[in-house]
Protein backbone atom coordinates (compact mmCIF):
# COMPACT_ATOMS: atom_id res chain seq x y z
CA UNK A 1 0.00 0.00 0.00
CA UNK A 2 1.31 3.59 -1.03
CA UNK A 3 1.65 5.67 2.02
CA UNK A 4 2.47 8.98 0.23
CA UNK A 5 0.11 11.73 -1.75
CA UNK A 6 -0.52 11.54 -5.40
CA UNK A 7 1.47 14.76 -5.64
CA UNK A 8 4.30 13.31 -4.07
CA UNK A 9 4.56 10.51 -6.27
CA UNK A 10 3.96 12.76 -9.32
CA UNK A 11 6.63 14.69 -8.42
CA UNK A 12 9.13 12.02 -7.95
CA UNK A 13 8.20 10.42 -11.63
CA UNK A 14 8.30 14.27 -12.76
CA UNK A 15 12.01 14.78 -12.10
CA UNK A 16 13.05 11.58 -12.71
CA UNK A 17 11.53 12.28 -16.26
CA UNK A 18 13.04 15.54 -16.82
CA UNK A 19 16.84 13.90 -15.54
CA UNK A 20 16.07 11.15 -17.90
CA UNK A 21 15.65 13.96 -20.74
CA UNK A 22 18.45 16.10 -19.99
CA UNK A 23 21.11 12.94 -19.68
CA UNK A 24 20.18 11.20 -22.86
CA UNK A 25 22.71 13.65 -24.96
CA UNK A 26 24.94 11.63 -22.91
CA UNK A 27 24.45 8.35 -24.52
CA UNK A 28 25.34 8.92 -27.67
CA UNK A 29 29.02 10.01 -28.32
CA UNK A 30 30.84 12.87 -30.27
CA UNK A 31 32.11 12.73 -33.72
CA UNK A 32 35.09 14.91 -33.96
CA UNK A 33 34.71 17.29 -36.99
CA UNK A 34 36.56 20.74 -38.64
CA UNK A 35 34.77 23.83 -38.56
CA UNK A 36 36.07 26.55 -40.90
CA UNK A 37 34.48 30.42 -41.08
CA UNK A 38 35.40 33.40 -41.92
CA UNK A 39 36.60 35.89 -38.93
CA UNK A 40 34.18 38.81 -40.13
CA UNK A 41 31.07 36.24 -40.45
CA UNK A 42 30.13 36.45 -43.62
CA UNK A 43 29.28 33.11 -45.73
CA UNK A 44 31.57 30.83 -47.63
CA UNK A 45 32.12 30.88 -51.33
CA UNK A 46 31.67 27.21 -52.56
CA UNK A 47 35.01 26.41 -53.84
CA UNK A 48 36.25 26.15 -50.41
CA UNK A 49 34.24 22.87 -49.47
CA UNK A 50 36.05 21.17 -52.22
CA UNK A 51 39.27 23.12 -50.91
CA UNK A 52 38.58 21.39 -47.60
CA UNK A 53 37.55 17.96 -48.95
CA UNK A 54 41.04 17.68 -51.52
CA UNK A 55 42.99 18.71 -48.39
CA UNK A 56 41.67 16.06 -46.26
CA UNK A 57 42.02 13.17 -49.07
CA UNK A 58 45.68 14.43 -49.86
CA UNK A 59 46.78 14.45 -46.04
CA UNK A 60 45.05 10.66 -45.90
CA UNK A 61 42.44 11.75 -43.24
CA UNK A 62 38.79 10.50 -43.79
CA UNK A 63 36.09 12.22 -43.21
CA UNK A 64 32.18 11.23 -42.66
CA UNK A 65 30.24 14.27 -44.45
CA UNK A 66 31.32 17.87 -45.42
CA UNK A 67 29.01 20.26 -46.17
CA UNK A 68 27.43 23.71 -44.99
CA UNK A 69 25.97 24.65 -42.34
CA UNK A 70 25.08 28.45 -41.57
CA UNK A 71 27.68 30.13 -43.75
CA UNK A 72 30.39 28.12 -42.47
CA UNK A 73 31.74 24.78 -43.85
CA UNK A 74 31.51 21.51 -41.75
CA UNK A 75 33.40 18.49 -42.11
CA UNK A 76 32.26 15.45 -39.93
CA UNK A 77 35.48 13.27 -39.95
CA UNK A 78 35.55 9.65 -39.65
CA UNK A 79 37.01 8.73 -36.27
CA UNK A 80 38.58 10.07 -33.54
CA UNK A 81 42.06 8.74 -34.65
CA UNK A 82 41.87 10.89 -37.77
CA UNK A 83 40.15 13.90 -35.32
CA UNK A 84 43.83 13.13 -33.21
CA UNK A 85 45.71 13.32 -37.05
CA UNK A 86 44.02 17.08 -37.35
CA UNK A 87 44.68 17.90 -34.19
CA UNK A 88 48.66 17.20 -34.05
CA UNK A 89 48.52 19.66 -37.53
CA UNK A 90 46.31 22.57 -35.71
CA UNK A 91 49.16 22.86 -33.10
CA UNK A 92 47.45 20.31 -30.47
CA UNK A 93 44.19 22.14 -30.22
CA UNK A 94 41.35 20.39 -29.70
CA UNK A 95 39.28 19.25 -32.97
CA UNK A 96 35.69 20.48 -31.53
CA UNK A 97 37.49 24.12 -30.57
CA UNK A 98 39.44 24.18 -33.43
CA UNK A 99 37.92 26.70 -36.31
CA UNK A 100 40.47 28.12 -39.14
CA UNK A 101 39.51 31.60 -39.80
CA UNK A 102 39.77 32.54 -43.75
């Protein structure tokens, strides 16, 4: 027999709902990717997509997707041992902070 009031019971499914929501981000992991843009914000001509896909192929570093997204270009690369490749050539910064201004 429950002891407690409806709203107390409520309550308790109600946050555990809500934590449930916020941590399932959590569960699925991050895919390390190259974000270029231009330092005065203003959108990329299209010729640098293939820029950034012939400079990945020649340096041997594979890559998921790479397309636009908001006036900057995106590359999604394949795993984190090429995101570790890309990071050793920005200078050891992180792949997710990294972002080469043009």
């Amino acid at each position: 027999m429950n002891r407690y009031p409806l709203w107390k019971n409520i309550l308790v499914i109600g946050v555990l709902l809500i934590g449930a929501i916020v941590a399932a981000p959590n569960l699925f992991g991050d895919d390390p990717a190259l974000q270029i843009t231009r330092e005065d914000g203003t959108p990329l001509a299209a010729t640098v997509l293939d820029t950034i896909t012939s400079t990945l192929d020649t340096g041997g570093i594979g890559y998921n997707a790479a397309d636009f997204d908001d006036g900057a270009a995106l590359a999604v690369l394949a795993s984190s041992v090429a995101g570790a490749a890309v990071s050793a050539s920005t200078g050891g910064v992180p792949v997710a902070a990294a972002s080469v201004l043009c």
